[in-house]
Protein backbone atom coordinates (compact mmCIF):
# COMPACT_ATOMS: atom_id res chain seq x y z
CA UNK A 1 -15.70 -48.30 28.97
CA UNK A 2 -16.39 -47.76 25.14
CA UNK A 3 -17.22 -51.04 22.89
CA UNK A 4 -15.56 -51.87 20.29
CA UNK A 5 -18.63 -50.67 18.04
CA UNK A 6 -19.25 -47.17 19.47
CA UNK A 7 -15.36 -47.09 18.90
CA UNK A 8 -15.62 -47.61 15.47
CA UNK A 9 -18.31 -45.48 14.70
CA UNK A 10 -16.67 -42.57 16.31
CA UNK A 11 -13.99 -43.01 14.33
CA UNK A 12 -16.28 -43.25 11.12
CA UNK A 13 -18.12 -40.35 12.47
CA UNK A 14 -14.43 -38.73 12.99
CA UNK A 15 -13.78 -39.50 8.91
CA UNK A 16 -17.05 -37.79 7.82
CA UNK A 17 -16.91 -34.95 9.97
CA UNK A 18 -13.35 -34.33 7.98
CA UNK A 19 -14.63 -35.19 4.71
CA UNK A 20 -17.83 -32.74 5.30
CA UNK A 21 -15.10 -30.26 5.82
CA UNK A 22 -12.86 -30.73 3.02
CA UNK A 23 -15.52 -30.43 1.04
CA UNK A 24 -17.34 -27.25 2.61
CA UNK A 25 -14.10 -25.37 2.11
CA UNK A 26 -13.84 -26.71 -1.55
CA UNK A 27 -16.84 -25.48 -2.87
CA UNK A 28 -16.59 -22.19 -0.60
CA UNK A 29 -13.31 -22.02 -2.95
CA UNK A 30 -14.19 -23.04 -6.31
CA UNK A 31 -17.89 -21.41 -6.29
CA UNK A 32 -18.40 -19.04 -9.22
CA UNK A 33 -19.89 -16.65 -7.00
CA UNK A 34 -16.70 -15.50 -5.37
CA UNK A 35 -14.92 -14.26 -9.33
CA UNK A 36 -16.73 -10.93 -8.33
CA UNK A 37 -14.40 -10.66 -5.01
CA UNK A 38 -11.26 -10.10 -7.92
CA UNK A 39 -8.17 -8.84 -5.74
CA UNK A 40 -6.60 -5.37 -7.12
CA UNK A 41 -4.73 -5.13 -9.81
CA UNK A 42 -2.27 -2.50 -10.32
CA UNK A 43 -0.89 -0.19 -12.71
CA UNK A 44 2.45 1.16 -13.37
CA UNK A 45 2.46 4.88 -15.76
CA UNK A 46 -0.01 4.14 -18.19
CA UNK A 47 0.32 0.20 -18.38
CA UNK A 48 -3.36 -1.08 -16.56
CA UNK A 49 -2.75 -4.61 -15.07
CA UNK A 50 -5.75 -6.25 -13.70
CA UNK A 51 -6.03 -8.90 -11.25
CA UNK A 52 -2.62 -9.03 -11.00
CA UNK A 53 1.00 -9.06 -8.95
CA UNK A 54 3.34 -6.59 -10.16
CA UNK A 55 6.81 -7.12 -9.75
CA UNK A 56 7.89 -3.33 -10.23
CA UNK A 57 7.09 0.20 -10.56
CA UNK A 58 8.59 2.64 -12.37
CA UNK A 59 9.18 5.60 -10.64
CA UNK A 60 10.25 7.83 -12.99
CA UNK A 61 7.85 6.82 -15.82
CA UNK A 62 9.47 9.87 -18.57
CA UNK A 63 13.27 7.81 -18.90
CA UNK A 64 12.99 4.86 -16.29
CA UNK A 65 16.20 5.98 -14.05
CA UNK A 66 14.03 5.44 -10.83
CA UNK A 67 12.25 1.78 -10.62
CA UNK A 68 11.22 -0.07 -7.30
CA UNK A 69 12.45 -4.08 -8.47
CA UNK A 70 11.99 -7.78 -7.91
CA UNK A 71 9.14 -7.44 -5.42
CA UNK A 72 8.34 -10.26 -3.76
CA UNK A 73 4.75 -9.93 -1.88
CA UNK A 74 3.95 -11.47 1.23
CA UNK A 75 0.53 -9.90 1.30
CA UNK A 76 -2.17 -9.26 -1.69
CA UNK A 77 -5.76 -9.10 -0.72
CA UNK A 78 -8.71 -6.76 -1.41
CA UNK A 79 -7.19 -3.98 1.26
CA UNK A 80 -3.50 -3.95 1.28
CA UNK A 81 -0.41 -5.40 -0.46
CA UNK A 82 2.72 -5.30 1.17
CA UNK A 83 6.50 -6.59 -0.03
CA UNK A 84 9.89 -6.10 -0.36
CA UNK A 85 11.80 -5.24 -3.23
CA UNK A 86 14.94 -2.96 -4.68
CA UNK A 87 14.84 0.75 -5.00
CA UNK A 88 16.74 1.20 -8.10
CA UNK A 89 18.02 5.11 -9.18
CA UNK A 90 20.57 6.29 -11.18
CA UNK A 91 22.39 8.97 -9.89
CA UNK A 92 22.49 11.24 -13.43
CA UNK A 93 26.59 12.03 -11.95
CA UNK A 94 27.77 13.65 -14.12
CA UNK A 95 24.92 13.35 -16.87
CA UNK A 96 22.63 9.98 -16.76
CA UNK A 97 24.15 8.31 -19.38
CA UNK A 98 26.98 8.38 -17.35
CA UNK A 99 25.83 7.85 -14.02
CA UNK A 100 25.88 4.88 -11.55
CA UNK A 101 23.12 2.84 -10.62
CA UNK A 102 22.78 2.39 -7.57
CA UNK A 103 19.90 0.44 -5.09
CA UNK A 104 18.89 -0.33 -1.52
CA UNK A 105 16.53 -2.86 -0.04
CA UNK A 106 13.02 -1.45 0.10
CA UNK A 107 9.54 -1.96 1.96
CA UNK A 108 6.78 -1.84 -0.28
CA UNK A 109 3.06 -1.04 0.42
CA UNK A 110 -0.19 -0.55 -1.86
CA UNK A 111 -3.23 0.77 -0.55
CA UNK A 112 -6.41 2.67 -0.98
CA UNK A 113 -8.23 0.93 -3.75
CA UNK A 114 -10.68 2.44 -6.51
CA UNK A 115 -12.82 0.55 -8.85
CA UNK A 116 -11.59 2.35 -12.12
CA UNK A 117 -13.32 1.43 -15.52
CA UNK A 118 -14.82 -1.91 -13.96
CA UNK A 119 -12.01 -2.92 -11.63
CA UNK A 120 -10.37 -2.81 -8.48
CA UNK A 121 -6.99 -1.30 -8.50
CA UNK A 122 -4.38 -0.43 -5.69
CA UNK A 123 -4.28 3.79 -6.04
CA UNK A 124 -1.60 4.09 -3.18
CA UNK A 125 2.19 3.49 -3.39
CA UNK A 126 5.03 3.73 -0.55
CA UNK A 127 8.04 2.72 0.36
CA UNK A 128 10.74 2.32 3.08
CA UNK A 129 14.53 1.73 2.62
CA UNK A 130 15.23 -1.32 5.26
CA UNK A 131 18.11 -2.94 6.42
CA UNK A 132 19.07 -6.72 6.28
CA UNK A 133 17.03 -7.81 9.35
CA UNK A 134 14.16 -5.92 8.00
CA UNK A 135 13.99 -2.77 10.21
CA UNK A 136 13.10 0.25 8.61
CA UNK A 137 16.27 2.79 7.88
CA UNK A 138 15.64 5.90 9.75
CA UNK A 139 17.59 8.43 7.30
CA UNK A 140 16.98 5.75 4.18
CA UNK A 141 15.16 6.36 0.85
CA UNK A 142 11.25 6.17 1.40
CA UNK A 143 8.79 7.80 -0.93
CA UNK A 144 5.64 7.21 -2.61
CA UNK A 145 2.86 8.69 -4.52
CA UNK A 146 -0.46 8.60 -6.05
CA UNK A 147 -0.93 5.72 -8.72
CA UNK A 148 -3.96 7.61 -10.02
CA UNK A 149 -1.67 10.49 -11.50
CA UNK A 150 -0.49 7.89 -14.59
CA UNK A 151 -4.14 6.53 -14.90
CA UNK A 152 -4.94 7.10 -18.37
């Protein structure tokens, strides 16, 4: 049977162990070293964000009738972002001023990143038209294209 004494110090050498970690992740957190790991950015036309979460893309960057909206990202790191949003088009029926806007719940993904002018940005855009329990819609809207065609 343990004494009370080895109990105790078990315990203290419990609290230390934990402390020792705390503090390991910490400074693995808040070292300088890691601001040259910057996440992706990404652009939208000729707008450059860096280091940054976009919350839309135009699609059709000439008048704006064609925007993917309100993303919300459950993933950003230094391979892949992925979210949902709102694929937003007007229809141009019978002329675009005219038309109706209409949208549909969308999957969202960014990939294949460049280092362009001194940073990282997301080159890759596509997108999925879902339904309400989040399964992709086989005959939906999906698209995507090459973010490097509006680098400027």
């Amino acid at each position: 049977m343990l004494s009370k004494m080895k109990i105790l110090n078990l315990a203290k050498l419990k609290i230390a162990m934990s402390a020792l970690l705390v503090a390991t992740y910490l400074v693995l957190q808040l070292n300088p070293a890691h601001a040259n790991l910057a996440l992706p950015g990404a652009f939208d036309c000729e707008l450059a964000i860096k280091d940054q979460r976009v919350n839309y893309f135009l699609v059709a960057c000439g008048d704006g009738y064609e925007e993917i909206a309100r993303i919300k990202w459950s993933r950003w790191d230094i391979k892949i972002a992925k979210g949902e949003g709102r694929y937003v088009w007007n229809d141009c029926l019978p002329s675009c001023v005219d038309g109706k806007t209409h949208s549909v719940l969308v999957r969202v993904k960014l990939s294949n990143v460049r280092k362009l002018k001194g940073h990282l940005y997301f080159t890759s855009i596509k997108w999925w038209q879902i339904d309400s329990n989040g399964r992709v819609v086989k005959s939906g809207k999906s698209g995507g294209w090459n973010l490097l065609e509006n680098f400027k």
